[in-house]
PDB file of N, CA and C in Angstrom:
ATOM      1  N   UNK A   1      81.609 112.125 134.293  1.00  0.00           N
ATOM      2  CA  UNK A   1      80.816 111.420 133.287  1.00  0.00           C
ATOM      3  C   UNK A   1      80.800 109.936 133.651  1.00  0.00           C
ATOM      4  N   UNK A   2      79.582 109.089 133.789  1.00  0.00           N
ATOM      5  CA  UNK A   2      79.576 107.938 133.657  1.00  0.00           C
ATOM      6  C   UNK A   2      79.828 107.076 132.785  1.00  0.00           C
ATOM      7  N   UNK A   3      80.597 105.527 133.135  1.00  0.00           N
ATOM      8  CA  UNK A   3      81.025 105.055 131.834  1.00  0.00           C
ATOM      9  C   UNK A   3      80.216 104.659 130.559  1.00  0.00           C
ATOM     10  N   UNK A   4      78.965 104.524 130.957  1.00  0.00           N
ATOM     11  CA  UNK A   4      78.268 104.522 129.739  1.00  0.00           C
ATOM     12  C   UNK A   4      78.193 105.630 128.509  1.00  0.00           C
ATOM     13  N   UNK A   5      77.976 106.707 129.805  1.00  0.00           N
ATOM     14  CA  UNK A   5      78.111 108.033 128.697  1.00  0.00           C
ATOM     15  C   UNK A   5      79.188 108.640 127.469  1.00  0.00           C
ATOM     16  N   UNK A   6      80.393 107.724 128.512  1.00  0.00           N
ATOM     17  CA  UNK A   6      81.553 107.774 127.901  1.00  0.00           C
ATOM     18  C   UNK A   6      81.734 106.967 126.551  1.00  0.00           C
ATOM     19  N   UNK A   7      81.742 105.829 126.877  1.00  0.00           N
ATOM     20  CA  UNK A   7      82.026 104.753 125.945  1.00  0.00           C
ATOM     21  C   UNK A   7      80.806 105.381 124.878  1.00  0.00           C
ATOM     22  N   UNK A   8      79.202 105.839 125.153  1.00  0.00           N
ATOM     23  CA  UNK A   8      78.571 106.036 123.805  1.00  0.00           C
ATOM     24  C   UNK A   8      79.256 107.238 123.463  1.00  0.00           C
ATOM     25  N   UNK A   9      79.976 108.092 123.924  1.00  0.00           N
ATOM     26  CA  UNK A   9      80.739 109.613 123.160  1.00  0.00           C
ATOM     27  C   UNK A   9      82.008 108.202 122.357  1.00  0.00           C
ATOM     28  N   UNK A  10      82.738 107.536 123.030  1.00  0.00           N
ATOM     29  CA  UNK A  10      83.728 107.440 122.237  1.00  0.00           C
ATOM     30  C   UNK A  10      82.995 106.083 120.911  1.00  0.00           C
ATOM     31  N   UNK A  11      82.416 105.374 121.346  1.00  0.00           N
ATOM     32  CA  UNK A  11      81.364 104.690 119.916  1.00  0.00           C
ATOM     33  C   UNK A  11      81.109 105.290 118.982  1.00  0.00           C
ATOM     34  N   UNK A  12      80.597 106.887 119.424  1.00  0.00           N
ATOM     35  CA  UNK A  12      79.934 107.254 118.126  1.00  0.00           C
ATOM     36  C   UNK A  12      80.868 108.443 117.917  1.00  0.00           C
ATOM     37  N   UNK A  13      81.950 108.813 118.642  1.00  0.00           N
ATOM     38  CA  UNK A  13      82.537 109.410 117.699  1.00  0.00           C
ATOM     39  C   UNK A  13      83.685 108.624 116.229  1.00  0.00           C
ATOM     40  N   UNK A  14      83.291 107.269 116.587  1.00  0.00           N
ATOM     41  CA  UNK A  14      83.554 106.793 115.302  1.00  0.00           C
ATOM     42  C   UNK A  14      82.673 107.356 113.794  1.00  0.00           C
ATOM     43  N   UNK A  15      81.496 107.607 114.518  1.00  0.00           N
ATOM     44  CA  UNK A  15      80.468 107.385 113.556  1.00  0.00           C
ATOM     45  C   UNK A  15      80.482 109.034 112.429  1.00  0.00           C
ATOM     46  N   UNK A  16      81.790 109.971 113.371  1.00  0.00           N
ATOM     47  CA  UNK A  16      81.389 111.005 112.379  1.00  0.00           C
ATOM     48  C   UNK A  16      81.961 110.919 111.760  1.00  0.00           C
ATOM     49  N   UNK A  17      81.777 111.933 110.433  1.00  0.00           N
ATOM     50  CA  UNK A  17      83.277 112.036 109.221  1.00  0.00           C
ATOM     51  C   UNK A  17      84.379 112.398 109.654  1.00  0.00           C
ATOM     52  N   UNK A  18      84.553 113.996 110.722  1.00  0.00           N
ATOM     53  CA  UNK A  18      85.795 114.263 110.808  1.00  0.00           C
ATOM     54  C   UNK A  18      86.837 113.230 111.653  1.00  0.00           C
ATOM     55  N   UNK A  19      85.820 112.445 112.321  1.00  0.00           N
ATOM     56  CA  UNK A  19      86.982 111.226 113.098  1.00  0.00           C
ATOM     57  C   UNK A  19      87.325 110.261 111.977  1.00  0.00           C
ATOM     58  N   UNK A  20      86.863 109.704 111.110  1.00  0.00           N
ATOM     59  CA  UNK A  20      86.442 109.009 110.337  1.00  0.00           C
ATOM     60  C   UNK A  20      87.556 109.216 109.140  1.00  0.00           C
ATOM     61  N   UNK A  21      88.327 110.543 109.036  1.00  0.00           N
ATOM     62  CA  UNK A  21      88.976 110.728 108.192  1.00  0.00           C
ATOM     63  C   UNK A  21      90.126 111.027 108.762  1.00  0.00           C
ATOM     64  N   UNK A  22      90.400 110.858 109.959  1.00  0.00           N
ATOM     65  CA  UNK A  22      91.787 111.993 110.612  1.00  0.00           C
ATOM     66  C   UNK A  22      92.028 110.653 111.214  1.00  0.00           C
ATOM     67  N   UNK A  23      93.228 110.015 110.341  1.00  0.00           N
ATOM     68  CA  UNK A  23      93.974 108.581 111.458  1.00  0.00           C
ATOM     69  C   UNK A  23      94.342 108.141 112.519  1.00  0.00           C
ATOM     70  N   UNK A  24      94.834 109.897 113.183  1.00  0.00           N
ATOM     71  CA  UNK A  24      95.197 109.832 114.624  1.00  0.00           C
ATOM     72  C   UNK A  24      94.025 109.785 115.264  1.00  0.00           C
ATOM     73  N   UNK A  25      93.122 110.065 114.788  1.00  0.00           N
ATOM     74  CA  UNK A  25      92.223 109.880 116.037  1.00  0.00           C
ATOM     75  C   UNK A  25      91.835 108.456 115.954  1.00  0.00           C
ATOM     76  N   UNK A  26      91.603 107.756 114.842  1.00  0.00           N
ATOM     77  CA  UNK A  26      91.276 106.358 114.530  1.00  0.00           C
ATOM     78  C   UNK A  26      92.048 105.705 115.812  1.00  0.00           C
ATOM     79  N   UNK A  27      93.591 105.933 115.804  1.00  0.00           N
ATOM     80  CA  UNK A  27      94.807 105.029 115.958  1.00  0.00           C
ATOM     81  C   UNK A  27      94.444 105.235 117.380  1.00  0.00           C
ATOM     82  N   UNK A  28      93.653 106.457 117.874  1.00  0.00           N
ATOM     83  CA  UNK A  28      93.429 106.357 119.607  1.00  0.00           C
ATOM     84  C   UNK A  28      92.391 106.003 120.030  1.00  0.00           C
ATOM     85  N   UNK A  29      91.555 105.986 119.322  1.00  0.00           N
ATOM     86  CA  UNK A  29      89.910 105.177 119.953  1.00  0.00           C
ATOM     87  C   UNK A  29      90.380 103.452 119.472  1.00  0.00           C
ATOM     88  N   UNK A  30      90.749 102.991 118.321  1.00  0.00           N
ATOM     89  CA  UNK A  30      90.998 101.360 117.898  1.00  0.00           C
ATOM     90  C   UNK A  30      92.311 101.068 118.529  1.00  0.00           C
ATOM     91  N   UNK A  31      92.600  99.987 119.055  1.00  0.00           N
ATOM     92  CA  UNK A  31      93.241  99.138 119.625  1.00  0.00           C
ATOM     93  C   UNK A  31      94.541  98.782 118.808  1.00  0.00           C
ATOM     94  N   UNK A  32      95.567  98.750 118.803  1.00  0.00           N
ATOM     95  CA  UNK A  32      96.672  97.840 117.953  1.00  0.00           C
ATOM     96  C   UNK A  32      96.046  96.233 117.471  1.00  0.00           C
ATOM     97  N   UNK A  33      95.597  95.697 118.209  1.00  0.00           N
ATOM     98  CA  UNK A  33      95.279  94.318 117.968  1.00  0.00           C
ATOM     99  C   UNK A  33      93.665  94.046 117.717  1.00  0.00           C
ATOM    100  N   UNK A  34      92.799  95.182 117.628  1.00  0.00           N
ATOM    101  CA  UNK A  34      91.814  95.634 117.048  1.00  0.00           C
ATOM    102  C   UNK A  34      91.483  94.313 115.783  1.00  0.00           C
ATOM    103  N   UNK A  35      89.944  93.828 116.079  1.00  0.00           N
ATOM    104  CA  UNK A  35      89.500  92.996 114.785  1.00  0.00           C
ATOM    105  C   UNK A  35      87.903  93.415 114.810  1.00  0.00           C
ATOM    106  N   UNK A  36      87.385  93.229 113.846  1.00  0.00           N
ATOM    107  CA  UNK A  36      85.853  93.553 113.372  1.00  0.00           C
ATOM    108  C   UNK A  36      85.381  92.644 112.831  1.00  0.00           C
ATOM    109  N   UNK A  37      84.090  91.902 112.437  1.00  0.00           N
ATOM    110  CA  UNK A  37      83.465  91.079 111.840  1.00  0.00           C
ATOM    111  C   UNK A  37      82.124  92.106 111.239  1.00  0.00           C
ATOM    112  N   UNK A  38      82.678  92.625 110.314  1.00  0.00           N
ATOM    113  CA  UNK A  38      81.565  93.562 109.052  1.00  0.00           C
ATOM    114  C   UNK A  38      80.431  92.585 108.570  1.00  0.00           C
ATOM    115  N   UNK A  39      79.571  93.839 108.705  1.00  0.00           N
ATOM    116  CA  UNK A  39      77.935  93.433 107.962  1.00  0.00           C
ATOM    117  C   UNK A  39      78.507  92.130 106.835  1.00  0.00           C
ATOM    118  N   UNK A  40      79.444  92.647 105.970  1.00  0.00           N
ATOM    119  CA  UNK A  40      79.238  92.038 104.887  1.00  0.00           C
ATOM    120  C   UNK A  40      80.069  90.644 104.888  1.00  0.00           C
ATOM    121  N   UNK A  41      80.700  90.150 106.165  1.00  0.00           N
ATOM    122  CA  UNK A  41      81.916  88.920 106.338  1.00  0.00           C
ATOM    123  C   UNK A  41      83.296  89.562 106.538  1.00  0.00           C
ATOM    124  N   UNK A  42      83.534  90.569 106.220  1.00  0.00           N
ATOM    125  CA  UNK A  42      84.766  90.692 105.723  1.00  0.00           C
ATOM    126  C   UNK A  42      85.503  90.709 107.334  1.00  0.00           C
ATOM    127  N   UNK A  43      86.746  90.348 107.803  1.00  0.00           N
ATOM    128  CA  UNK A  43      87.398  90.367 109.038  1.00  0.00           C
ATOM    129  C   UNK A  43      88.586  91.555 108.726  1.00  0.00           C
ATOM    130  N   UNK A  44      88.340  92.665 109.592  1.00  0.00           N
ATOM    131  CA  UNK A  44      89.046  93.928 109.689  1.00  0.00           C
ATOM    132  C   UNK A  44      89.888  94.554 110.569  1.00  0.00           C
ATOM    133  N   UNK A  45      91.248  94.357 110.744  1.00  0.00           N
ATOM    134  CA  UNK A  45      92.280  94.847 111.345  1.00  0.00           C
ATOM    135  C   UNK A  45      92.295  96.756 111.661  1.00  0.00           C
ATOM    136  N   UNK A  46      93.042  96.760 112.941  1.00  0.00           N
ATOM    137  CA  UNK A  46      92.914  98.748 112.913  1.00  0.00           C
ATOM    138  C   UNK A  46      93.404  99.240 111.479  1.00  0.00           C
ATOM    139  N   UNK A  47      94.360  98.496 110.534  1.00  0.00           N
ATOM    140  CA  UNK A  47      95.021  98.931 109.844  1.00  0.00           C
ATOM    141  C   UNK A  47      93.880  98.694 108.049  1.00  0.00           C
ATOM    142  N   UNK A  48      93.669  97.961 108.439  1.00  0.00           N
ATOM    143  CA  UNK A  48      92.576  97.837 107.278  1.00  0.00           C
ATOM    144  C   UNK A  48      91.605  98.584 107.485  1.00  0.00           C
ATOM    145  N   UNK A  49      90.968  98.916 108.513  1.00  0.00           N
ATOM    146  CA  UNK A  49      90.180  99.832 108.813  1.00  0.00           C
ATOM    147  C   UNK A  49      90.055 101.537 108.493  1.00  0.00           C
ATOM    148  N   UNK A  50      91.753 102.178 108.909  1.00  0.00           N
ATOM    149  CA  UNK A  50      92.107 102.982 108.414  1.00  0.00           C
ATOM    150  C   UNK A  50      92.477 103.143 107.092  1.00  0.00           C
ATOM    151  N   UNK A  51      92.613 102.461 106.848  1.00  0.00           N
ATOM    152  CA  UNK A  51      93.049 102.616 105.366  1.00  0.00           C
ATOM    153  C   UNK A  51      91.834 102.621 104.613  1.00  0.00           C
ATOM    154  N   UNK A  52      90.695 101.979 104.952  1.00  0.00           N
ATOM    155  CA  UNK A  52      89.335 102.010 104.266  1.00  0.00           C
ATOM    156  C   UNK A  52      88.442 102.709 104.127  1.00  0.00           C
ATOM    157  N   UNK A  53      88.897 103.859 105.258  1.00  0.00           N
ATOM    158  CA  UNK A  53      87.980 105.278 105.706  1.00  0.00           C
ATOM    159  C   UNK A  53      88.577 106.097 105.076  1.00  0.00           C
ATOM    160  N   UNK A  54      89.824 105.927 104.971  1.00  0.00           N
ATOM    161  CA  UNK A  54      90.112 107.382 104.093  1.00  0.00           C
ATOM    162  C   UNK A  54      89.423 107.527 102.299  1.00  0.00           C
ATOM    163  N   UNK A  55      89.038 106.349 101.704  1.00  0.00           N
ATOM    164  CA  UNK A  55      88.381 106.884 100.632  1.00  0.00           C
ATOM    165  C   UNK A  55      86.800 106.668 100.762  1.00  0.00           C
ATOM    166  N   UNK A  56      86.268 106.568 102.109  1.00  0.00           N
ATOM    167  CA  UNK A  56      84.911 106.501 102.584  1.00  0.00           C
ATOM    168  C   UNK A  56      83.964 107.383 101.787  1.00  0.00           C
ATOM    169  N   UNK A  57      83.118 106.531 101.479  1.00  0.00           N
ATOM    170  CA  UNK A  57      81.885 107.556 100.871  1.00  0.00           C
ATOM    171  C   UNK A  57      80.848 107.857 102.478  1.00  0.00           C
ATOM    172  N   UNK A  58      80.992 108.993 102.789  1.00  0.00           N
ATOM    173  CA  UNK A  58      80.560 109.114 104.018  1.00  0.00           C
ATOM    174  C   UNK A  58      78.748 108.868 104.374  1.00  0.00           C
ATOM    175  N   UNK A  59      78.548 108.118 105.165  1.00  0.00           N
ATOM    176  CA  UNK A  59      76.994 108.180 105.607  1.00  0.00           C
ATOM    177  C   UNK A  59      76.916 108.445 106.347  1.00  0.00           C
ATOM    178  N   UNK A  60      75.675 109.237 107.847  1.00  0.00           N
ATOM    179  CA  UNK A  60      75.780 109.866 108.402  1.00  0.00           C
ATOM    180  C   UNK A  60      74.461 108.216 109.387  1.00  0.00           C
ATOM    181  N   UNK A  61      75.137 108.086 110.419  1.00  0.00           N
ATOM    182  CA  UNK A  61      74.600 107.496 111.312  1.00  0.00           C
ATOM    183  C   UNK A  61      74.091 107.224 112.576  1.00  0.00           C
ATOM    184  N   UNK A  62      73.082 106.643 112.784  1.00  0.00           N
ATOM    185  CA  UNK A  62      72.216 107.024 114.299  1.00  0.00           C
ATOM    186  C   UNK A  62      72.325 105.830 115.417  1.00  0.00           C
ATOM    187  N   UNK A  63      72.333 106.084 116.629  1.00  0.00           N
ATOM    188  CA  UNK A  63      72.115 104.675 117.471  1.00  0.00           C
ATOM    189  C   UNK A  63      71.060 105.044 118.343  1.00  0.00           C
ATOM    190  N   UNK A  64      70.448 103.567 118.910  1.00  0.00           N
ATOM    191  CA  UNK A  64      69.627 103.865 119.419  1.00  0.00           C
ATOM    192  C   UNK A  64      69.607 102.008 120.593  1.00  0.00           C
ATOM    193  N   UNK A  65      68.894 102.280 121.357  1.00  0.00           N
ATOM    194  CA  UNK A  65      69.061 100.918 122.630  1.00  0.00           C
ATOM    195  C   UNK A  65      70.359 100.594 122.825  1.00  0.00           C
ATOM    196  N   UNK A  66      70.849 101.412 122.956  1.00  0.00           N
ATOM    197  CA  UNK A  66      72.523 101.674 123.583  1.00  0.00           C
ATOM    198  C   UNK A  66      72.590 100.947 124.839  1.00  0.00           C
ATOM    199  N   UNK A  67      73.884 100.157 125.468  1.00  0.00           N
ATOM    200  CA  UNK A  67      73.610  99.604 126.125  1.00  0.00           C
ATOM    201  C   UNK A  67      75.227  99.182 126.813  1.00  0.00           C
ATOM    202  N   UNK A  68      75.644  99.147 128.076  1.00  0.00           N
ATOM    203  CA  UNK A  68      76.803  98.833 128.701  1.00  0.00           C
ATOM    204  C   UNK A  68      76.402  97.816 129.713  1.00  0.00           C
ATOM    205  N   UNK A  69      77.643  96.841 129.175  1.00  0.00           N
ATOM    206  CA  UNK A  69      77.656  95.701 130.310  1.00  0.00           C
ATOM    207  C   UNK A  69      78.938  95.195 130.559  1.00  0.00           C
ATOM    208  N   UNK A  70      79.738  96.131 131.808  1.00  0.00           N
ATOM    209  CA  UNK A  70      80.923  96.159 132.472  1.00  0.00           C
ATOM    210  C   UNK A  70      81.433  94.326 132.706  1.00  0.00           C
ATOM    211  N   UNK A  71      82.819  93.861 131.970  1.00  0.00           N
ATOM    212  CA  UNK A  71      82.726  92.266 131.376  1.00  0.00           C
ATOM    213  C   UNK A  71      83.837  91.917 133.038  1.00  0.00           C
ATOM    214  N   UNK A  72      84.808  93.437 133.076  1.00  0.00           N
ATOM    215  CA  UNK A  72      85.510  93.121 133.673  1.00  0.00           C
ATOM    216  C   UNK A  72      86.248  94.654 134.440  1.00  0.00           C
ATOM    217  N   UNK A  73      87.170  95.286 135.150  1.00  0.00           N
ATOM    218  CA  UNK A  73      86.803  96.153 135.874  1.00  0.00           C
ATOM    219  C   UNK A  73      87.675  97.577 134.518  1.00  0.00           C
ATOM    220  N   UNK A  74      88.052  96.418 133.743  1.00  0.00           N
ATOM    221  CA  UNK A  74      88.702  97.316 132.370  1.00  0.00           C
ATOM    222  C   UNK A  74      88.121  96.934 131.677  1.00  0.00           C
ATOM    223  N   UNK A  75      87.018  96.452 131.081  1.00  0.00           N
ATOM    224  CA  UNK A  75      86.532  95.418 130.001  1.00  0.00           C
ATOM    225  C   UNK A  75      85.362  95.912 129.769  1.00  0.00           C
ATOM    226  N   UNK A  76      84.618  96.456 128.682  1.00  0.00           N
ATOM    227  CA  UNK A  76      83.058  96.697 128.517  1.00  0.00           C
ATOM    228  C   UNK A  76      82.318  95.930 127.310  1.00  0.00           C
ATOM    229  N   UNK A  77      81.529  95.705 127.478  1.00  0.00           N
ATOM    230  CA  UNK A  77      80.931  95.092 125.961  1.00  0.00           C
ATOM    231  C   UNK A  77      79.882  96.472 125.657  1.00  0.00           C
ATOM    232  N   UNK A  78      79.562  96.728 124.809  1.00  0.00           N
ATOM    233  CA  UNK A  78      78.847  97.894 124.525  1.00  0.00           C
ATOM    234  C   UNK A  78      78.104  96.926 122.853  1.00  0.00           C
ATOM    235  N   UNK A  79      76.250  97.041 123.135  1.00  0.00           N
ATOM    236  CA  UNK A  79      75.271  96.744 122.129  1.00  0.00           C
ATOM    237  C   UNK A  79      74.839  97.937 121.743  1.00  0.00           C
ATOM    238  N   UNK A  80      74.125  97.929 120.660  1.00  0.00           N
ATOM    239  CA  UNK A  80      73.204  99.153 120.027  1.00  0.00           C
ATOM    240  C   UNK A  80      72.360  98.436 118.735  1.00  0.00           C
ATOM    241  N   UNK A  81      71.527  99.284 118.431  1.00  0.00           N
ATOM    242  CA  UNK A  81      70.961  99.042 117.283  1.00  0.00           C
ATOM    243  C   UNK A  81      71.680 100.846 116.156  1.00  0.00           C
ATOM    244  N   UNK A  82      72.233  99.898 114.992  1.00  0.00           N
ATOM    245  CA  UNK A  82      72.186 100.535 114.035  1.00  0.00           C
ATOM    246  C   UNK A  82      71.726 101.478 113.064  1.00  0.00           C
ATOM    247  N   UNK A  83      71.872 102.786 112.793  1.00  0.00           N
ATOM    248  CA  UNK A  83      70.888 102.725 111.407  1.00  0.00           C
ATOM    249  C   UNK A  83      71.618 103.801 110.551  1.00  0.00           C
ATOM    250  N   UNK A  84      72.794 103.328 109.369  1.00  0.00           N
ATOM    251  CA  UNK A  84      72.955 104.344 108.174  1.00  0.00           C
ATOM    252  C   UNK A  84      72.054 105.052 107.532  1.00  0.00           C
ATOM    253  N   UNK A  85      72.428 106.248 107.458  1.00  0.00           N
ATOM    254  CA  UNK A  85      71.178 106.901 106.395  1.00  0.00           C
ATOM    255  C   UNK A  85      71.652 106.952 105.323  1.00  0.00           C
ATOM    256  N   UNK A  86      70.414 107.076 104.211  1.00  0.00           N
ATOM    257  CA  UNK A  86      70.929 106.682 102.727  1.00  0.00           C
ATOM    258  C   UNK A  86      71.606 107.720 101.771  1.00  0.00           C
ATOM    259  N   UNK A  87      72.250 107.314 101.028  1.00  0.00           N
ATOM    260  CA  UNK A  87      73.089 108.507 100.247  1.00  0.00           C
ATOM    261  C   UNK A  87      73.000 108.474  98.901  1.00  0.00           C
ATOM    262  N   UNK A  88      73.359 108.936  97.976  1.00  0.00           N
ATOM    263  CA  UNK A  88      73.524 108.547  96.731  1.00  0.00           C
ATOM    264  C   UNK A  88      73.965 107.593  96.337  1.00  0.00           C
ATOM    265  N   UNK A  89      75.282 107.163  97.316  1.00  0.00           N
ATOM    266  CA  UNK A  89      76.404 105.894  96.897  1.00  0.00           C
ATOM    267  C   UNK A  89      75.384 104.662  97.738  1.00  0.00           C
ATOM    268  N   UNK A  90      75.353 104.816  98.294  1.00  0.00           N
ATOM    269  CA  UNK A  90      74.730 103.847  99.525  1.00  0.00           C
ATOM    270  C   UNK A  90      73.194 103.660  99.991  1.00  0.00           C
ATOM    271  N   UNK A  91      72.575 102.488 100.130  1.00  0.00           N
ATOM    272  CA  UNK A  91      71.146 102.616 100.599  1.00  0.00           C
ATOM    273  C   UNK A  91      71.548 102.608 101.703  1.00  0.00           C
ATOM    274  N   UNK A  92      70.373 103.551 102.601  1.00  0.00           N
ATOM    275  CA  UNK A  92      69.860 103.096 104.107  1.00  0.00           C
ATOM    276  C   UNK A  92      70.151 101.350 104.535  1.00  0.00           C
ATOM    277  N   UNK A  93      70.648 101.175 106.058  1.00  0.00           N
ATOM    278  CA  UNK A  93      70.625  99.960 106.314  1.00  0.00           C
ATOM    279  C   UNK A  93      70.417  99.924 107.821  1.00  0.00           C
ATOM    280  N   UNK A  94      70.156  98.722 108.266  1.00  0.00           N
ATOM    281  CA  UNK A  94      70.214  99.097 110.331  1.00  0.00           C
ATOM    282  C   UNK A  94      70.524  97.456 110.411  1.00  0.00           C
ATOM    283  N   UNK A  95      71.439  97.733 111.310  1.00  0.00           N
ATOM    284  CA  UNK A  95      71.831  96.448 111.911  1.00  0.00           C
ATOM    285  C   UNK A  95      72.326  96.508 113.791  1.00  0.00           C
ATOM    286  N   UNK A  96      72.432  95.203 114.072  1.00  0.00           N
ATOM    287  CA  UNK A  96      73.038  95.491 115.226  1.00  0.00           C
ATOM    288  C   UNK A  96      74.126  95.143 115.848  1.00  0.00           C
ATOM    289  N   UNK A  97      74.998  96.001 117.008  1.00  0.00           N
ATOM    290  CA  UNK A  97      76.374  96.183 116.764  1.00  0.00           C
ATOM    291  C   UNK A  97      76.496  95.660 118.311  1.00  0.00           C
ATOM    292  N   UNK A  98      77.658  95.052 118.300  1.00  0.00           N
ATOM    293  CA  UNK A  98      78.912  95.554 119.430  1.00  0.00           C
ATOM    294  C   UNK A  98      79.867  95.315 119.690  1.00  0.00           C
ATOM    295  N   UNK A  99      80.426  95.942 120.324  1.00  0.00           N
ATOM    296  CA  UNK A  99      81.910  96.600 120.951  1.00  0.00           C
ATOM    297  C   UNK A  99      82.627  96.358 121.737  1.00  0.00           C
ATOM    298  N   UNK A 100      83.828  95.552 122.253  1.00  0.00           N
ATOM    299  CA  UNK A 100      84.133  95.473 123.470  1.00  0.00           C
ATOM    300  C   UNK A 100      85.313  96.544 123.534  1.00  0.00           C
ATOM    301  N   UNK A 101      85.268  97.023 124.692  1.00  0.00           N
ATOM    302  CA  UNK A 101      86.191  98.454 124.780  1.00  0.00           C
ATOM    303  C   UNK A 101      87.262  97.890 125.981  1.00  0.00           C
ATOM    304  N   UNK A 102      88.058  98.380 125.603  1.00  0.00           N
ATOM    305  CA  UNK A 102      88.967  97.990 126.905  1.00  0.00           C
ATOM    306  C   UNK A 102      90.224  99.186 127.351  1.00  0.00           C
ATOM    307  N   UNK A 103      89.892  99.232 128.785  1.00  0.00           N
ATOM    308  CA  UNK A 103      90.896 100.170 129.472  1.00  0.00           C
ATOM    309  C   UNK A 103      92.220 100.121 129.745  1.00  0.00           C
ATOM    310  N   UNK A 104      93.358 100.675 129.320  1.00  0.00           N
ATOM    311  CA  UNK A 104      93.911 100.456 128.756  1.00  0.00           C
ATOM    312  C   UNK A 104      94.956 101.809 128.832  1.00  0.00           C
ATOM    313  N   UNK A 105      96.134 101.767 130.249  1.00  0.00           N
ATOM    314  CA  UNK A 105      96.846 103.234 130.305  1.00  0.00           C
ATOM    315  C   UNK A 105      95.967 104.767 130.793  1.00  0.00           C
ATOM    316  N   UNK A 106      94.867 104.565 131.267  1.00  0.00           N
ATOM    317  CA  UNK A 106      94.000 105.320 131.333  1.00  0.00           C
ATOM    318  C   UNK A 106      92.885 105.560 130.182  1.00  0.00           C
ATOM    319  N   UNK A 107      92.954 104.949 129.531  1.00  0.00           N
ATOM    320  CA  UNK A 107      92.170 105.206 128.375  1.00  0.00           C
ATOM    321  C   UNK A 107      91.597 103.880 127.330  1.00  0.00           C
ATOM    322  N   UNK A 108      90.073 104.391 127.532  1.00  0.00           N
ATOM    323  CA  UNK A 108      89.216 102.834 126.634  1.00  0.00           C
ATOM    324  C   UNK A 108      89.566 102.788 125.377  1.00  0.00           C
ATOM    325  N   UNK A 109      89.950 101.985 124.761  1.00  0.00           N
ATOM    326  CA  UNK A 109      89.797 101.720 123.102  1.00  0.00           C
ATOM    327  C   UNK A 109      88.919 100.619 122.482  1.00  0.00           C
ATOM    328  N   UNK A 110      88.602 100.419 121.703  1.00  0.00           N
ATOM    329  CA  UNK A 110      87.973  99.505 121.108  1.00  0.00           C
ATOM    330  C   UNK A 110      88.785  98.783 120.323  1.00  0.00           C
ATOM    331  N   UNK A 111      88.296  97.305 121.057  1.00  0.00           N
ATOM    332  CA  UNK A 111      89.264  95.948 121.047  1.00  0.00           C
ATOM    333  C   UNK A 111      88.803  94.970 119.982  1.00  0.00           C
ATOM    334  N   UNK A 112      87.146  95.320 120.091  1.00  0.00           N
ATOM    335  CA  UNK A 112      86.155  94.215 118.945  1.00  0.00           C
ATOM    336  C   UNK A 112      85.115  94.963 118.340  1.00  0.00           C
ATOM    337  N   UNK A 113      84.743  94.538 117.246  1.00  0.00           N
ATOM    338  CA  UNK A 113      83.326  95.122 116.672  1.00  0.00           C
ATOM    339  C   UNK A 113      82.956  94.339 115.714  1.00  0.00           C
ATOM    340  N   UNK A 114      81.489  93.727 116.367  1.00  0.00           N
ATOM    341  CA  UNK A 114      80.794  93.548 115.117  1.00  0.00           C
ATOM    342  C   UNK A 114      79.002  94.178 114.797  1.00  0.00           C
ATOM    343  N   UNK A 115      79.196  93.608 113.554  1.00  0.00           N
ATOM    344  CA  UNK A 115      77.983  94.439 113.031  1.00  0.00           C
ATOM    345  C   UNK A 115      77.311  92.888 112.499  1.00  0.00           C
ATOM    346  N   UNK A 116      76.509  93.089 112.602  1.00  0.00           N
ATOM    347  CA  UNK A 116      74.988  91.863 111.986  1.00  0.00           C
ATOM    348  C   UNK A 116      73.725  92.489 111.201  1.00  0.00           C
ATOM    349  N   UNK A 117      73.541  92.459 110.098  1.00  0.00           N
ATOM    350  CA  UNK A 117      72.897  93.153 109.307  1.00  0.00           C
ATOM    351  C   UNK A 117      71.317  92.699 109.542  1.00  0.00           C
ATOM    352  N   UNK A 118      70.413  93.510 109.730  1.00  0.00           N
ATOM    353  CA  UNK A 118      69.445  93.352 110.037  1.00  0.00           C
ATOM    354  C   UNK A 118      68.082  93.079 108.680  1.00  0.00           C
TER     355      UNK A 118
END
């Protein structure tokens, strides 16, 4: 598998519920020193993160202009465009994202994320 292909399997398997709710898997795709800059301001640690998914009202989400740009020979930045679909709890929204992933023991995690609301 190429690393693009990779890094969009491990991006969006953030994006489902069952990862989304099961910590161990959180704790192996996010980084220990893991930070986020959310749509809404808020600055988000792996640990705030997990803790915020477990009472998640789940939305089901799409990407699209996916995009890898290798920073360093462990280092990726990964862009996309956004788009939540709408729920009862939640309207539809699309914004755009990214990621820097980093290799790490054999294995990428995600080091940064942000989101910019469109």
């Amino acid at each position: 598998m190429d690393l693009a292909a990779h890094l969009f399997d491990l991006e969006t398997q953030l994006h489902r519920q069952d990862v989304r709710a099961d910590e161990a898997a959180l704790r192996r795709l996010i980084a220990e020193d893991f930070v986020e800059f959310g749509v809404s301001g808020t600055v988000w640690t792996r640990d705030a993160v997990v803790q915020a998914l477990r009472g998640e009202s789940f939305s089901q989400r799409e990407v699209t202009d996916f995009r890898v740009t290798l920073l360093a020979e462990d280092v990726a930045l990964v862009t996309y465009r956004g788009h939540r679909v709408a729920t009862p709890q939640r309207p539809a929204s699309d914004s755009l994202r990214s990621s820097i992933w980093r290799l790490r023991d054999g294995r990428w995690q995600m080091l940064f994320h942000q989101g910019t609301l469109l």
